[in-house]
N, C-alpha and C. Protein backbone atom coordinates (compact mmCIF):
# COMPACT_ATOMS: atom_id res chain seq x y z
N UNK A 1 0.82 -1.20 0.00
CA UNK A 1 0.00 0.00 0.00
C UNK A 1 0.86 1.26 0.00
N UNK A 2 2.36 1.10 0.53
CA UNK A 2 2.91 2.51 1.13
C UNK A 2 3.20 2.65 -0.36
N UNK A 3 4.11 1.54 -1.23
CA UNK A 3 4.47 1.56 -2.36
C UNK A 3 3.41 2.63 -3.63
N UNK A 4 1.90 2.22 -3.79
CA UNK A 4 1.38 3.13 -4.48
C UNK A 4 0.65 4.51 -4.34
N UNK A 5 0.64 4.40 -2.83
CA UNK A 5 0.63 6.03 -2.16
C UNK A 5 1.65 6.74 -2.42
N UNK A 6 3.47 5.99 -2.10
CA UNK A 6 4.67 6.45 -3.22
C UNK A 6 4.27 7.11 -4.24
N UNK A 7 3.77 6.05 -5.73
CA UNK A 7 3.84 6.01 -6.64
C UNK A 7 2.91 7.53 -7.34
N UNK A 8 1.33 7.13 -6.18
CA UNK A 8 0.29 8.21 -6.69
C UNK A 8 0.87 9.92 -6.21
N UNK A 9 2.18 10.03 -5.00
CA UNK A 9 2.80 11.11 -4.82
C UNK A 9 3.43 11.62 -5.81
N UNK A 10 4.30 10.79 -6.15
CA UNK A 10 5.50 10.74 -7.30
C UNK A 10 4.12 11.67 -8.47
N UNK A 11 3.64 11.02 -8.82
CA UNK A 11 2.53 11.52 -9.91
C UNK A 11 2.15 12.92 -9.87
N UNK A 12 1.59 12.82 -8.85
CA UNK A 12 1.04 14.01 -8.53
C UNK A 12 2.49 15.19 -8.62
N UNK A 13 2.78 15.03 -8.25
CA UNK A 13 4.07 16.06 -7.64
C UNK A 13 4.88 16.11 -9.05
N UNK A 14 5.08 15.12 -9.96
CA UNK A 14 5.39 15.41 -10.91
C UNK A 14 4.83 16.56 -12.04
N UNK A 15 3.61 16.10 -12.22
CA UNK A 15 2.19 16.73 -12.72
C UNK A 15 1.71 18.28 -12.33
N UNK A 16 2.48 18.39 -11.01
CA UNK A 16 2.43 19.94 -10.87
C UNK A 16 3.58 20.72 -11.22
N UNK A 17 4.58 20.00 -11.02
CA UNK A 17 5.98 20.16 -11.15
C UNK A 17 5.63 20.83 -13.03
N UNK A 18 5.36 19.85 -13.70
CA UNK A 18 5.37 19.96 -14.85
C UNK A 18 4.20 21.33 -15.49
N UNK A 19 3.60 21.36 -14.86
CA UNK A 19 2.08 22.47 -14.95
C UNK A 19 2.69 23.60 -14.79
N UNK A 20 3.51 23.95 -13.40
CA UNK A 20 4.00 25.27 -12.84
C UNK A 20 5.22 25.69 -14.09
N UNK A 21 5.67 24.51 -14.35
CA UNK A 21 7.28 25.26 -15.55
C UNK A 21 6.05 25.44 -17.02
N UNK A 22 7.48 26.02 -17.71
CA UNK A 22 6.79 26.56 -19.02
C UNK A 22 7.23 25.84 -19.77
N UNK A 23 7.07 24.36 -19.90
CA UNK A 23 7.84 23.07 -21.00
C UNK A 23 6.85 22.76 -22.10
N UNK A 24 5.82 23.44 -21.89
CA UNK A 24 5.27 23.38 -23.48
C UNK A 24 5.26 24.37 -24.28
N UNK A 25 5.92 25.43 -23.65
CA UNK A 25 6.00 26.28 -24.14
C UNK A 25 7.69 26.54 -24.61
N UNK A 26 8.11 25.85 -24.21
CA UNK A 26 9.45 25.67 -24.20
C UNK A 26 9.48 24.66 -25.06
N UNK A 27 9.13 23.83 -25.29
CA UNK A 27 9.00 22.52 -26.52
C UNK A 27 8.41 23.27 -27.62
N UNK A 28 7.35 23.99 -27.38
CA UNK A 28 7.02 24.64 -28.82
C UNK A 28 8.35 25.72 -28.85
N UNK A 29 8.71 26.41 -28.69
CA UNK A 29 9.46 27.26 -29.20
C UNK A 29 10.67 26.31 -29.64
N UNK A 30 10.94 25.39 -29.07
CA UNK A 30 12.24 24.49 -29.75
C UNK A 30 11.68 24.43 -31.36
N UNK A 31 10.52 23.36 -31.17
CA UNK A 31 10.15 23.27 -32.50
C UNK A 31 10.10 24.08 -33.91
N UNK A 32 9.29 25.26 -33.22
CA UNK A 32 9.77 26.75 -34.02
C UNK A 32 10.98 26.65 -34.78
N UNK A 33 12.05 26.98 -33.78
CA UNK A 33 13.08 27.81 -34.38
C UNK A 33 14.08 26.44 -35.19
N UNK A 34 13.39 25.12 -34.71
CA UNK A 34 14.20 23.68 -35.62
C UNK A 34 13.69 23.85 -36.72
N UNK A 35 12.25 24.23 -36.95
CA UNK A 35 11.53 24.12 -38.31
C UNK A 35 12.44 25.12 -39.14
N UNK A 36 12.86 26.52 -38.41
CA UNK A 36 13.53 27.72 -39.91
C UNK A 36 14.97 27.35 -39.85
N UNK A 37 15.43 26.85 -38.61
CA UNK A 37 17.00 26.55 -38.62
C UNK A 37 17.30 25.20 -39.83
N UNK A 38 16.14 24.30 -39.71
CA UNK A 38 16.69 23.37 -40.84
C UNK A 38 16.96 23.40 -42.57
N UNK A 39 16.07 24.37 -43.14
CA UNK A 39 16.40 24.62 -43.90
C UNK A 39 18.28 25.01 -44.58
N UNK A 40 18.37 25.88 -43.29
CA UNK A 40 20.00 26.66 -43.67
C UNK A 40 21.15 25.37 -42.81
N UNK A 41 20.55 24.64 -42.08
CA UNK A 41 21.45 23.50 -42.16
C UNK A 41 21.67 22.45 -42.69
N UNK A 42 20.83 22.11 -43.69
CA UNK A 42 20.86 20.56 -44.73
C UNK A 42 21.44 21.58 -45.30
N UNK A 43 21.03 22.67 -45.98
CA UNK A 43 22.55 23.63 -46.87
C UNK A 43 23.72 23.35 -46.78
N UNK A 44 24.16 23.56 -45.28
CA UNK A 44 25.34 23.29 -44.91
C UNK A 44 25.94 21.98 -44.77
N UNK A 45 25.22 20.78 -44.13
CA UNK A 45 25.47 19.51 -44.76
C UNK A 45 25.61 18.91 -45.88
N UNK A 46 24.99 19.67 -47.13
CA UNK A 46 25.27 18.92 -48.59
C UNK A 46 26.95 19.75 -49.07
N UNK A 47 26.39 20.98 -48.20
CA UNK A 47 28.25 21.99 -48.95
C UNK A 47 28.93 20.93 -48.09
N UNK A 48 29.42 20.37 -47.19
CA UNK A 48 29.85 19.91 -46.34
C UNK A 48 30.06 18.48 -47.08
N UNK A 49 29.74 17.81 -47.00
CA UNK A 49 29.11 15.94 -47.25
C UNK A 49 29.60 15.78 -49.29
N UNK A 50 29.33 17.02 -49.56
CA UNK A 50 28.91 17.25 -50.93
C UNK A 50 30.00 17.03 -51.62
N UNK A 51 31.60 17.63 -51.16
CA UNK A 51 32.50 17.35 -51.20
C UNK A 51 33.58 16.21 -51.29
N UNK A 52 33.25 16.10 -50.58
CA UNK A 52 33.42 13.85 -50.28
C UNK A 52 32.74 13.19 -51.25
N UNK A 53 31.31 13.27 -50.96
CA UNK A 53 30.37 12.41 -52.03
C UNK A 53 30.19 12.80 -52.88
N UNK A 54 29.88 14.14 -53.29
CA UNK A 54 29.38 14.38 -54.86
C UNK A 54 27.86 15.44 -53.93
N UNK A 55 27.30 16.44 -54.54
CA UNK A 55 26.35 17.11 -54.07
C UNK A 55 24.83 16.23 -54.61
N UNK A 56 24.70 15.85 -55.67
CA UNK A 56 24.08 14.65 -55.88
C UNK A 56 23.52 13.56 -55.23
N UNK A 57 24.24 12.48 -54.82
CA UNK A 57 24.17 11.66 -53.86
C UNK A 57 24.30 12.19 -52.23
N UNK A 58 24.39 13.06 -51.90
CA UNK A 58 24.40 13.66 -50.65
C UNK A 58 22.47 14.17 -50.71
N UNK A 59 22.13 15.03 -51.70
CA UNK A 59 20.80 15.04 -52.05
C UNK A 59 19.71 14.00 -51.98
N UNK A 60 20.32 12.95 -52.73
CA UNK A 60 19.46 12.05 -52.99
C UNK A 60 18.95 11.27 -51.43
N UNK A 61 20.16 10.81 -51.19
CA UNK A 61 20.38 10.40 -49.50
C UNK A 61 19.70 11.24 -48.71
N UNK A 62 19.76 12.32 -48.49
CA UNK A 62 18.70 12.89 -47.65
C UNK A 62 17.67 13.23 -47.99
N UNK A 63 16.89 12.91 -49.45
CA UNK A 63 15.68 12.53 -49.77
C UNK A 63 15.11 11.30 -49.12
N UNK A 64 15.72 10.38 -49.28
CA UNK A 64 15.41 8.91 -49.01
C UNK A 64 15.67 8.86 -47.95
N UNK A 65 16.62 9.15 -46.52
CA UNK A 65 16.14 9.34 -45.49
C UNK A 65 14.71 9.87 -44.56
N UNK A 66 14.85 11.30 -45.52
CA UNK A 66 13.68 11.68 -45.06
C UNK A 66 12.49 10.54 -45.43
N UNK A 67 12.14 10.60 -46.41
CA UNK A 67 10.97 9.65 -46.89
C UNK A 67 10.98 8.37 -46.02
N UNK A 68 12.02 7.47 -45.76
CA UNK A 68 11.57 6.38 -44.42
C UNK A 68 11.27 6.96 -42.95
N UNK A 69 11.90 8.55 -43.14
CA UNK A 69 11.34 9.06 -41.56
C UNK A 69 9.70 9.90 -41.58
N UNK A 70 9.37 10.05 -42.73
CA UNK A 70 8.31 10.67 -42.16
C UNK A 70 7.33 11.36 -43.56
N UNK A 71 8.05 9.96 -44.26
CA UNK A 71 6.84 9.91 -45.79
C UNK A 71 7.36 10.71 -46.87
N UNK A 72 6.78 10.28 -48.43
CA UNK A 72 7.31 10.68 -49.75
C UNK A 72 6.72 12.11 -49.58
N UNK A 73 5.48 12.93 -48.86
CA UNK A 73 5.08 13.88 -49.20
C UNK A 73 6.49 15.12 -48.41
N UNK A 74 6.35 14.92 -47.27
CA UNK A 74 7.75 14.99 -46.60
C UNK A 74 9.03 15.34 -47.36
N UNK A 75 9.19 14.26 -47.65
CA UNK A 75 10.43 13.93 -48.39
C UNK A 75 10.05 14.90 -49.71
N UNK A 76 9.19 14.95 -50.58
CA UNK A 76 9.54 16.12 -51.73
C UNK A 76 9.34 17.28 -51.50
N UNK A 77 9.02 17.60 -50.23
CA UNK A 77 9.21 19.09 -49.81
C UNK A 77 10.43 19.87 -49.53
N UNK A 78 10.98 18.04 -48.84
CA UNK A 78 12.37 18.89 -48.65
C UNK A 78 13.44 18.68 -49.83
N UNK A 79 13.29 17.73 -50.77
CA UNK A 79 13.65 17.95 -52.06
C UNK A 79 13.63 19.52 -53.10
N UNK A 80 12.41 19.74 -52.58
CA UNK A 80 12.31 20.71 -53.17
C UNK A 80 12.78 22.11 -52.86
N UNK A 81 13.13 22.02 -51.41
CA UNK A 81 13.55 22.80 -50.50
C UNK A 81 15.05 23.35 -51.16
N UNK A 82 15.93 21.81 -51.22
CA UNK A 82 17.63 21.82 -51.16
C UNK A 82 17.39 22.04 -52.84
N UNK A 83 16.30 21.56 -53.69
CA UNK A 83 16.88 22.23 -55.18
C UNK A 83 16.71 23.70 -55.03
N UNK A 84 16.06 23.87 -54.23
CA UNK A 84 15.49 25.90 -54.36
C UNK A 84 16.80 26.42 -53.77
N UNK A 85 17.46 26.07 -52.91
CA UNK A 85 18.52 26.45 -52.47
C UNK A 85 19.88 26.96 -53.08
């Protein structure tokens, strides 16, 4: 019994813990500024990568990454992104 009176403290106390800070607001603003920062950093990874491999296959590769992470519609946006670039 002491164990899930523990457990239902732990909860609780977490749950306010988490209410009183500003972590969703703090998670959204991460998100924000990842969404405009990525653009100007796959830039910098293909100048980077592009060198070694060829700017080509550095492209292509992070097409087809993207697309197993999070779909072809995904994936030709940001295709379309690094050709606009």
């Amino acid at each position: 019994m002491k164990y899930l009176k523990f457990i239902w403290e732990l909860l609780k106390e977490t749950f306010n813990e988490w209410n009183n800070s500003s972590a969703s607001k703090d998670s959204a603003s991460i998100a924000y500024y990842a969404i405009f920062s990525l653009p100007g950093l796959l830039i910098i990874v293909i100048w980077i990568a592009g060198i070694f491999f060829g700017d080509e296959a550095i492209r292509g590769e992070i097409t087809r990454q993207a697309s197993g992470i999070a779909g072809k519609d995904i994936a030709d946006s940001i295709q379309t992104m690094i050709m606009s670039a």
